[in-house]
Protein backbone atom coordinates (compact mmCIF):
# COMPACT_ATOMS: atom_id res chain seq x y z
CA UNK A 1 149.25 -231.35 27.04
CA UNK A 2 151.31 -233.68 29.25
CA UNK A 3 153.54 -231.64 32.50
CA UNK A 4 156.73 -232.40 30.30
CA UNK A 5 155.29 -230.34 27.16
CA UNK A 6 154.31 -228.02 29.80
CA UNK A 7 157.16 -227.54 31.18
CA UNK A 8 159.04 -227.39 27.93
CA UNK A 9 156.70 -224.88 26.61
CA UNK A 10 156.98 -222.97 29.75
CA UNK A 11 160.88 -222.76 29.07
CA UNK A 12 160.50 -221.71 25.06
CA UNK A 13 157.86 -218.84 26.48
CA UNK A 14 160.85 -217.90 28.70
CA UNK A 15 163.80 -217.65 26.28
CA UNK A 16 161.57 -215.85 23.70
CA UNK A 17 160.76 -213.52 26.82
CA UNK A 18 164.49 -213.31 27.22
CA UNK A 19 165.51 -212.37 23.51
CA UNK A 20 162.77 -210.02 22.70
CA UNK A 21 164.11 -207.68 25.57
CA UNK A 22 167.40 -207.69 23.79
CA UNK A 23 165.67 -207.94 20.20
CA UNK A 24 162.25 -206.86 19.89
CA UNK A 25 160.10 -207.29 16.97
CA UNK A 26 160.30 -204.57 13.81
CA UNK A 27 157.06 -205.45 12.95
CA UNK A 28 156.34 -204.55 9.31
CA UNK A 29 152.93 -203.63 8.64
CA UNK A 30 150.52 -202.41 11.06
CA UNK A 31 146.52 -200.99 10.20
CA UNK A 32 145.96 -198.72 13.16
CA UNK A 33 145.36 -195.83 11.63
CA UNK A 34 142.90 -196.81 9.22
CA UNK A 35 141.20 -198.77 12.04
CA UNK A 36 140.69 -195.32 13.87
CA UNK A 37 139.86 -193.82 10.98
CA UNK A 38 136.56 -196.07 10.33
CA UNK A 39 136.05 -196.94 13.64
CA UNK A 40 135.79 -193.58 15.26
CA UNK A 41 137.19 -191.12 12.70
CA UNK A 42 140.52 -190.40 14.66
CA UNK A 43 138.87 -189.55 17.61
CA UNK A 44 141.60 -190.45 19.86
CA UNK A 45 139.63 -190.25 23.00
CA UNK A 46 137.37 -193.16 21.80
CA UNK A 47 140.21 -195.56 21.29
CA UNK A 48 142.96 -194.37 23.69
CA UNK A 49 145.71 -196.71 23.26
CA UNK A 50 147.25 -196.67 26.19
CA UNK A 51 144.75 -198.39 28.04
CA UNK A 52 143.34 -202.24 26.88
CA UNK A 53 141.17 -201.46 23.49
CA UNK A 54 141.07 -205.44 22.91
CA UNK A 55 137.51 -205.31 22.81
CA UNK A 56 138.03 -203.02 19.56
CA UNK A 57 141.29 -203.34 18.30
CA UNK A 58 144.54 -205.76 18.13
CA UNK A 59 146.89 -202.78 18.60
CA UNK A 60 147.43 -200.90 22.02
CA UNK A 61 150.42 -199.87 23.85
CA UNK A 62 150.35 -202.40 26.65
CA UNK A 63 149.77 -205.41 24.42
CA UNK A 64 152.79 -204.13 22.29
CA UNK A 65 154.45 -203.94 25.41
CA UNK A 66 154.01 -207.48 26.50
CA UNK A 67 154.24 -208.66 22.33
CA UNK A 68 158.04 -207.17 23.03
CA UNK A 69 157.22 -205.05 19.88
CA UNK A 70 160.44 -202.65 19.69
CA UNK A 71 159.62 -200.98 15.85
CA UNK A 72 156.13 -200.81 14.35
CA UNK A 73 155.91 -199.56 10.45
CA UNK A 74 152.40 -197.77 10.77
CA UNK A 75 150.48 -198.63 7.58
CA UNK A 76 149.00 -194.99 6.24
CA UNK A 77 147.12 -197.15 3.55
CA UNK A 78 143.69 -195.85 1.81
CA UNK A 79 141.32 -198.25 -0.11
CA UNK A 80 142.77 -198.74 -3.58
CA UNK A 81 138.87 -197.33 -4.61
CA UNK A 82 140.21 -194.01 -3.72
CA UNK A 83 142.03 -192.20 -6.78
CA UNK A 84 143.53 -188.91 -7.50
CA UNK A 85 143.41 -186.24 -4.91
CA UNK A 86 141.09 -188.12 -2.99
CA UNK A 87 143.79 -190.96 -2.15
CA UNK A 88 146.58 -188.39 -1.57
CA UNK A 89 143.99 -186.39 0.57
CA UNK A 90 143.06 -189.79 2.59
CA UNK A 91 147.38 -190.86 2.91
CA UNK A 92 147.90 -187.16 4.59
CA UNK A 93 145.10 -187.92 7.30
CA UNK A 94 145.97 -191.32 8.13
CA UNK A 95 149.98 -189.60 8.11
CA UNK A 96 148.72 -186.82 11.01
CA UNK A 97 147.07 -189.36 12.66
CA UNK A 98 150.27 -191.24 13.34
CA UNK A 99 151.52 -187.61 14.30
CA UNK A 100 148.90 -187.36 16.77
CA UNK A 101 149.57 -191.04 18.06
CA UNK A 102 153.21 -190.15 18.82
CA UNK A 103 152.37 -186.77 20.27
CA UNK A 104 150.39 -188.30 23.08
CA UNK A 105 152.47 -191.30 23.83
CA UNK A 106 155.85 -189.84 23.71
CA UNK A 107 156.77 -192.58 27.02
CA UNK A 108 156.06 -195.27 24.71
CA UNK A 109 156.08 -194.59 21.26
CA UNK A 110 159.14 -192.57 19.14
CA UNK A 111 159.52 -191.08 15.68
CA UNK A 112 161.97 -192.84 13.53
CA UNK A 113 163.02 -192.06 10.10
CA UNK A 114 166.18 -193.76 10.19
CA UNK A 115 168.15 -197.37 10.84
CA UNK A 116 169.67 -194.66 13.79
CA UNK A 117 166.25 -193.91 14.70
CA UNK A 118 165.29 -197.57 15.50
CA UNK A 119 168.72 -198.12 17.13
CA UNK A 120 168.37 -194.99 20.06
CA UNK A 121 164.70 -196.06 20.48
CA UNK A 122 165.13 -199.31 21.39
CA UNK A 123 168.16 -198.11 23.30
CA UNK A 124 165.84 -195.87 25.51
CA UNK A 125 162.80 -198.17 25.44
CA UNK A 126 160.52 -196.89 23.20
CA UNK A 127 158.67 -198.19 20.59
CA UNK A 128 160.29 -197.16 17.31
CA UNK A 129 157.43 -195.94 15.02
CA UNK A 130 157.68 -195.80 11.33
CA UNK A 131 155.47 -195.09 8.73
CA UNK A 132 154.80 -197.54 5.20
CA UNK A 133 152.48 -195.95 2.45
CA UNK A 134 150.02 -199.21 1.28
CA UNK A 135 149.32 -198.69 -2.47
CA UNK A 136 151.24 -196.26 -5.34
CA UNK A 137 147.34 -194.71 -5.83
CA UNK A 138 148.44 -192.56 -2.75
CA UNK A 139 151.13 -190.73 -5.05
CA UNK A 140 148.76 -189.73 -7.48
CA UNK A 141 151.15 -190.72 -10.84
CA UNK A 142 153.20 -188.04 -9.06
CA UNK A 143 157.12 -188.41 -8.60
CA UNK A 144 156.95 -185.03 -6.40
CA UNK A 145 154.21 -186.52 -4.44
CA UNK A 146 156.27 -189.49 -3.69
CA UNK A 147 159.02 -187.06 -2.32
CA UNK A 148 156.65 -185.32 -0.46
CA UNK A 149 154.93 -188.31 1.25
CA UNK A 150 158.94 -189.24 2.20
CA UNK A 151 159.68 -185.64 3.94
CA UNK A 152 157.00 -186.71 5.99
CA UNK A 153 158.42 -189.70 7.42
CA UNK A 154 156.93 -192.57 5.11
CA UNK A 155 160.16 -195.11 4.87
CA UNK A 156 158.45 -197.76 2.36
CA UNK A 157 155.44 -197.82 -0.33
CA UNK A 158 153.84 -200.54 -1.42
CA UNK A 159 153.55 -200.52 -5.07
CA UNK A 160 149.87 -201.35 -5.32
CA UNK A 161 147.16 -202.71 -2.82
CA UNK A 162 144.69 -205.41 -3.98
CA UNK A 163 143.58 -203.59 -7.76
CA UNK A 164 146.01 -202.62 -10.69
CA UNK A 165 147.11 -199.17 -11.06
CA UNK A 166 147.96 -197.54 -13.89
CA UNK A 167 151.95 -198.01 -13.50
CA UNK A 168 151.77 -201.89 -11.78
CA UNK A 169 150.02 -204.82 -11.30
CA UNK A 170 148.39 -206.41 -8.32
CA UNK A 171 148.53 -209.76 -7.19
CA UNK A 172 144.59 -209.81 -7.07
CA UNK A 173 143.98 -208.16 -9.98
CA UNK A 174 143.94 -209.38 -13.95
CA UNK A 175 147.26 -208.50 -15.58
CA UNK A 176 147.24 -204.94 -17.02
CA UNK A 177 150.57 -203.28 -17.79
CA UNK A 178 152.38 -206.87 -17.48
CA UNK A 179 154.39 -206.09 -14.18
CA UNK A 180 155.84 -202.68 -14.44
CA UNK A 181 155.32 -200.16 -16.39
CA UNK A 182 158.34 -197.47 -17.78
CA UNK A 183 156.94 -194.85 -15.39
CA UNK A 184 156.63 -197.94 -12.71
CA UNK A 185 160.41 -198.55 -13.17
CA UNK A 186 161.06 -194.63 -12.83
CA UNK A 187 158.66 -195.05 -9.38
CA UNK A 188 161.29 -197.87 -8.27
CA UNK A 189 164.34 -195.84 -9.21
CA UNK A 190 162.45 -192.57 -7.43
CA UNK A 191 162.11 -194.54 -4.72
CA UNK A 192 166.06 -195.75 -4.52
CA UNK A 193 166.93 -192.30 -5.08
CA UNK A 194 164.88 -191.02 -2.31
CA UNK A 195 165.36 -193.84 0.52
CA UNK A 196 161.75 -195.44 0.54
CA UNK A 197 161.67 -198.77 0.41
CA UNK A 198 160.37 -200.52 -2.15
CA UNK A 199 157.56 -202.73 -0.86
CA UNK A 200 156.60 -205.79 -2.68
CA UNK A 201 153.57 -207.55 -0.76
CA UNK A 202 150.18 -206.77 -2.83
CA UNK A 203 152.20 -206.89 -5.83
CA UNK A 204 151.88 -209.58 -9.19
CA UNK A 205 154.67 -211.72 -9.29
CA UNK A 206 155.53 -210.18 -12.46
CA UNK A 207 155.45 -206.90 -10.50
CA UNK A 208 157.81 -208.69 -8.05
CA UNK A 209 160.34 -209.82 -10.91
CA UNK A 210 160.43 -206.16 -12.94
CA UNK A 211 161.08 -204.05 -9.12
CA UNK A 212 164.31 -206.51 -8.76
CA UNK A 213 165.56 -206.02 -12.07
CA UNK A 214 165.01 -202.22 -11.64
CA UNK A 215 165.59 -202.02 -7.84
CA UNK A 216 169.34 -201.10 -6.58
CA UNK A 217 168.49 -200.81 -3.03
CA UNK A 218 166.46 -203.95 -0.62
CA UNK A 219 163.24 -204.04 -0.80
CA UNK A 220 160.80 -205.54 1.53
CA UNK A 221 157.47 -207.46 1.58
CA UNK A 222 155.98 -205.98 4.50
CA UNK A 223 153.33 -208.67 4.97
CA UNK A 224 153.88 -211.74 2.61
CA UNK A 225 154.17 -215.43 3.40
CA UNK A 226 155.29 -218.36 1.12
CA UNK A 227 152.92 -219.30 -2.29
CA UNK A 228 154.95 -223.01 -1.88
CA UNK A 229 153.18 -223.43 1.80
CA UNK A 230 149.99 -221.71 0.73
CA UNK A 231 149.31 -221.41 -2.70
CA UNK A 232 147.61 -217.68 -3.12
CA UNK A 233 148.92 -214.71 -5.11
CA UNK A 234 148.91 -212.42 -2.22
CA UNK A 235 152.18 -214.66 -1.54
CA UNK A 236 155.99 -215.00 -2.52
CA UNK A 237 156.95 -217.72 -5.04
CA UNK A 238 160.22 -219.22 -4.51
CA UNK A 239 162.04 -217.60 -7.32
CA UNK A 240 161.82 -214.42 -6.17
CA UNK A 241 162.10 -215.08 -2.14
CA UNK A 242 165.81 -216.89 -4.06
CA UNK A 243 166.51 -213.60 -5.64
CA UNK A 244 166.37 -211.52 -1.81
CA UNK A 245 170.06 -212.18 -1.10
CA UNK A 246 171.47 -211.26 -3.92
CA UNK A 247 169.25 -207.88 -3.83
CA UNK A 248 169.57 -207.78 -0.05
CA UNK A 249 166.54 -207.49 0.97
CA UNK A 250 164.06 -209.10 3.36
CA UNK A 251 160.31 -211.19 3.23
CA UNK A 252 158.29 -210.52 6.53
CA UNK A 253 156.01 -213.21 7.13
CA UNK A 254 152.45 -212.29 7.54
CA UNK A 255 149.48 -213.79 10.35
CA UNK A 256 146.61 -213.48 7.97
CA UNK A 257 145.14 -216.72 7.65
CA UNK A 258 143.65 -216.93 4.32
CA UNK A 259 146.79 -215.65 3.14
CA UNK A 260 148.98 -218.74 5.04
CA UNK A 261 146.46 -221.43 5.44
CA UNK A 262 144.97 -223.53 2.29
CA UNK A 263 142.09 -224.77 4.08
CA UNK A 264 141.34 -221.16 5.86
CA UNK A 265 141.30 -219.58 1.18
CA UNK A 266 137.51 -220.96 0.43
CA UNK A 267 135.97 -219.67 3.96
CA UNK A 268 137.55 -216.77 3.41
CA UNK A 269 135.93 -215.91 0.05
CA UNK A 270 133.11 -216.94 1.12
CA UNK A 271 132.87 -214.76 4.24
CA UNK A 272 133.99 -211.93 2.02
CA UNK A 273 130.65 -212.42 -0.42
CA UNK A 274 128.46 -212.55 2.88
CA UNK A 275 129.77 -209.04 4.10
CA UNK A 276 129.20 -207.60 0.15
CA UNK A 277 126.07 -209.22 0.49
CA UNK A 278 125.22 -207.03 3.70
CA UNK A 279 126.37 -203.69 1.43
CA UNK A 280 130.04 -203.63 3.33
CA UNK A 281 133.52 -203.91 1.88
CA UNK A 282 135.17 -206.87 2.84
CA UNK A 283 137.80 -205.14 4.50
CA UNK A 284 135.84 -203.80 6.93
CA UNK A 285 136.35 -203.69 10.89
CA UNK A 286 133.66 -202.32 12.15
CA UNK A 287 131.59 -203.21 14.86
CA UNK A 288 128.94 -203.93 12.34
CA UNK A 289 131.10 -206.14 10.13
CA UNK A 290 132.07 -207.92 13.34
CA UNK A 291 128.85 -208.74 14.28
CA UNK A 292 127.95 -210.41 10.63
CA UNK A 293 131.36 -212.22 10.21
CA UNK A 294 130.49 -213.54 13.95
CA UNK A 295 127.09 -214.70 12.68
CA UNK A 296 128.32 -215.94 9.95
CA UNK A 297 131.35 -218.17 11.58
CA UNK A 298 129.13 -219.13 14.14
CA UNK A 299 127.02 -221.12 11.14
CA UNK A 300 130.26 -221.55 9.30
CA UNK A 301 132.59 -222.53 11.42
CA UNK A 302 136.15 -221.56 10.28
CA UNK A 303 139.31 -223.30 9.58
CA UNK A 304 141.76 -222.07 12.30
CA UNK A 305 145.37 -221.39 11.47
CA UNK A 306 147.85 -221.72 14.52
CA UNK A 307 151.58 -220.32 15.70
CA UNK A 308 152.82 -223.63 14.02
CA UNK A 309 151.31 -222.35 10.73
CA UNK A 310 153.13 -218.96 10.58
CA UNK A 311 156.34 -221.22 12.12
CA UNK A 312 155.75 -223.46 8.61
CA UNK A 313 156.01 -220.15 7.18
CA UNK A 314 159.33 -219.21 8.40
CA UNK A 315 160.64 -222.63 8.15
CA UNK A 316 160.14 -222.96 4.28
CA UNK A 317 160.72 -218.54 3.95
CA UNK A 318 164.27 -219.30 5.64
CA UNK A 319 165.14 -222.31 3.64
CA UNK A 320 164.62 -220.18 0.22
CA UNK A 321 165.46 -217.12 1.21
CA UNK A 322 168.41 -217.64 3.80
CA UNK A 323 167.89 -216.51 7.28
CA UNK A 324 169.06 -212.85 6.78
CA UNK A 325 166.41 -211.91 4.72
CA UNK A 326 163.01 -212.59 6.63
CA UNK A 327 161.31 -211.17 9.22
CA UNK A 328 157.53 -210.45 10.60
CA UNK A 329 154.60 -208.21 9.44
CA UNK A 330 151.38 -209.33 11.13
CA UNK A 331 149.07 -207.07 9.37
CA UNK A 332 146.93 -206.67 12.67
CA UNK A 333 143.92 -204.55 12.77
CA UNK A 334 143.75 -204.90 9.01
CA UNK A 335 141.94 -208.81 9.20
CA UNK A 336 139.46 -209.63 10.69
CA UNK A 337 140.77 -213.21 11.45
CA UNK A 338 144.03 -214.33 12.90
CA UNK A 339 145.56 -217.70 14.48
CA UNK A 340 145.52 -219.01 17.72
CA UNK A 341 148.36 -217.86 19.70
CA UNK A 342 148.33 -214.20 17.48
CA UNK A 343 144.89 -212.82 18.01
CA UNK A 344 146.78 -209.33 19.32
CA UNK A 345 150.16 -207.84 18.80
CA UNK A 346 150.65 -209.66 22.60
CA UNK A 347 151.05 -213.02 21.07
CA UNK A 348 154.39 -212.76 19.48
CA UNK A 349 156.72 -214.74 22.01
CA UNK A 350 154.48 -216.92 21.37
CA UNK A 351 155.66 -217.30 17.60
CA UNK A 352 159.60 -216.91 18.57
CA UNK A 353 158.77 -219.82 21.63
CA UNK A 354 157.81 -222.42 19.03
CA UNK A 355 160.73 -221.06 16.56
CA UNK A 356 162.95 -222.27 19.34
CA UNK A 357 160.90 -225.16 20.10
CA UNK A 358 162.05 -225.93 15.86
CA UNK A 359 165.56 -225.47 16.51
CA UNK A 360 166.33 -221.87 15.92
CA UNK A 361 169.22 -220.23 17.59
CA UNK A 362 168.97 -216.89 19.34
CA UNK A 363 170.79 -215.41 17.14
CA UNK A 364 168.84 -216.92 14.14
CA UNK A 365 165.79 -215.10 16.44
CA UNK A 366 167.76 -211.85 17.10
CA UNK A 367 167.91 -211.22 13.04
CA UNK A 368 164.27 -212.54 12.40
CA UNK A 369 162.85 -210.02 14.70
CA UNK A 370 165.05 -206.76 14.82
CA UNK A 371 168.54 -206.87 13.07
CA UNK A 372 167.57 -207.76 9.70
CA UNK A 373 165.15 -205.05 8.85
CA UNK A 374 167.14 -202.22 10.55
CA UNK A 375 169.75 -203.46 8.18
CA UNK A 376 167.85 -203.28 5.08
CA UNK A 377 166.70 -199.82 6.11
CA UNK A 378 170.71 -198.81 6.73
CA UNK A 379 171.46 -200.09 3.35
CA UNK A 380 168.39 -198.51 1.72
CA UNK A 381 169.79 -195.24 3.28
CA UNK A 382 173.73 -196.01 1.94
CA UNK A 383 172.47 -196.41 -1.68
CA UNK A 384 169.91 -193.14 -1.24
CA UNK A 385 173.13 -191.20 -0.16
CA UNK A 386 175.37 -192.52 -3.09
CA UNK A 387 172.31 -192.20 -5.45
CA UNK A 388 171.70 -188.44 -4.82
CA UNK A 389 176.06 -187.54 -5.52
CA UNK A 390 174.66 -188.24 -9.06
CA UNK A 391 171.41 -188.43 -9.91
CA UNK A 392 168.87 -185.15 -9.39
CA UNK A 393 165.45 -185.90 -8.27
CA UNK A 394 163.42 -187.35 -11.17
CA UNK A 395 160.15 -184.92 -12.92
CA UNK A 396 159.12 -188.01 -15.52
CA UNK A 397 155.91 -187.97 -15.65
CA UNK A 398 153.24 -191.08 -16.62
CA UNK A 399 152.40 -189.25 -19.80
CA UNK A 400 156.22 -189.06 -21.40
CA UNK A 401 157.17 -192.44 -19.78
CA UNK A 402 153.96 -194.72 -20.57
CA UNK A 403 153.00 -193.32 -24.05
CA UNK A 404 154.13 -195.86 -25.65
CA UNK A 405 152.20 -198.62 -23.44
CA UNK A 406 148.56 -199.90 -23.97
């Protein structure tokens, strides 16, 4: 790099510095807990946050610190293997475990249920800390189980994680019920009713279509990029990142790179099978896993996706959806890969240095990375409140709704 990039780089790194103190990132979808949970089964001790854990984790309280992370949507997801009572069981723990998090950082990290919430925390300069539900197993086919889960402090689910379930279909999964089912549409309008947002990433595109006919409230893709820059199903087609304004609510661009970078899809699957082929899921973090996906990168080397990758991203994710209706989920400590320039929740000036570096104003910055998901969570909140003046809280059950189905 020639001493004029350097300095111009130098500059960006400053003005990102600069806006994230004003506007820090909401960051939508966040794996700590389960990380904890297989790693050293919540033992908070053994991965105290508030000291450097890089050597274990992407997520600690000084690197979100120097990330300018202002809001963080804890993911309290279970493995989509889980079922029944098992995966409500499994949601509770990984919900406490926030709890806990919050109890013994109360400096740095806040409780917020509300658009308000996020608001005074940033205001007092703490880390606004959220909670998002990863996969409808964790209600259990149970209306009063989503309600519960939201008394708790869970603000968004997302419909499924990588299989089908019985009410909706997964983006990695062969079609079952053909998006939503009734009962799924009853889930949606539950949801509404309630205040959770619906959340979209994991979902079928057909999943994706039904929830915005059904959906009166925003809903969110916590951690989805663009199908048209990288063509896998875990992404958002065009159509539907066109249909966000009208709906009002927001895409949040994720880091993971098989997910944003064609060349990065094939490794992947690859290095997926190896870890299967060791007797491990291939979502695993351990320091185990680790060790065999280093072994096998080191004889395979990897395609590497970049900041300007996740910036191609945002580019294209702007153009179709508008600029008020994306933001960020980096999905660390729930990949085992990232790009250079993201490898920790430190590394997002980094991201807003080459946004400005494309052109984008502050202000096209300031709602990328905090004002346009505290709005969708306001308006989620406004159409809860005028929701509940006339409808009562839904009992339909999958049995009444979904007889007719299959």
């Amino acid at each position: 790099m020639e001493k004029a990039e350097q300095v111009e780089k130098a500059e960006q790194l400053e003005r990102a510095a600069e806006l994230l103190a004003e506007y820090p990132v909401v960051d939508g979808h966040n794996d700590l807990p389960w990380a904890l949970r297989e790693q050293v089964g919540y033992d908070l001790d053994a991965r105290d946050i508030a000291t450097d854990q890089s050597a274990h984790l992407h997520t600690d309280i000084p690197r979100l610190r120097a990330g300018g992370v202002g809001a963080q949507f804890w993911s309290v997801y279970v493995r989509s293997d889980m079922a029944g009572d098992e995966a409500v069981s499994a949601t509770l723990e990984q919900i406490d475990v926030v709890a806990e998090l919050l109890e013994r950082h109360p400096a740095d990290l806040r409780r917020a249920l509300t658009a308000d919430d996020m608001e005074a925390a940033r205001a007092d300069g703490r880390i606004a800390s959220l909670m998002g539900a990863e996969g409808g197993h964790s209600i259990n086919n149970s209306l009063g189980t989503l309600r519960a889960l939201h008394a708790l402090g869970v603000r968004y689910m997302t419909l499924t994680h990588n299989d089908n379930i019985a009410w909706a279909d997964s983006a990695t999964d062969e079609p079952g019920v053909g998006g939503l089912s009734p009962f799924g549409h009853e889930v949606v309008r539950e949801m509404n009713r309630t205040g959770m947002l619906v959340d979209l990433s994991h979902v079928a595109a057909t999943t994706m279509r039904d929830a915005l006919d059904t959906s009166s409230a925003p809903v969110i893709f916590s951690h989805s990029s663009s199908r048209a820059v990288c063509d896998h199903p875990r992404n958002i087609p065009d159509d539907v990142l066109g249909r966000l304004p009208a709906n009002g609510g927001i895409a949040m661009a994720t880091f993971v790179p098989k997910f944003v970078l064609p060349a990065a899809v094939d490794w992947t699957r690859a290095a997926d099978e190896n870890l299967r082929a060791h007797g491990l899921h291939h979502l695993d973090t351990t320091a185990r896993a680790m060790e065999i996906h280093a072994a096998f990168e080191a004889a395979n080397p990897r395609p590497m996706a970049t900041v300007a990758t996740i910036a191609d991203h945002l580019d294209h994710m702007r153009e179709a959806a508008g600029i008020d209706h994306i933001g960020i989920g980096g999905d660390y400590d729930g990949t085992a890969f990232l790009p250079e320039g993201l490898q920790d929740v430190a590394g997002y000036p980094n991201l807003i240095a080459e946004l400005f570096g494309r052109g984008w104003s502050s202000a096209d910055l300031a709602k990328l990375t905090w004002r346009n998901a505290v709005r969708v969570l306001r308006d989620a909140e406004d159409v809860a409140r005028e929701l509940r003046t006339r409808r009562a809280p839904s009992h339909a059950t999958i049995e009444q709704l979904d007889a007719r189905v299959g």
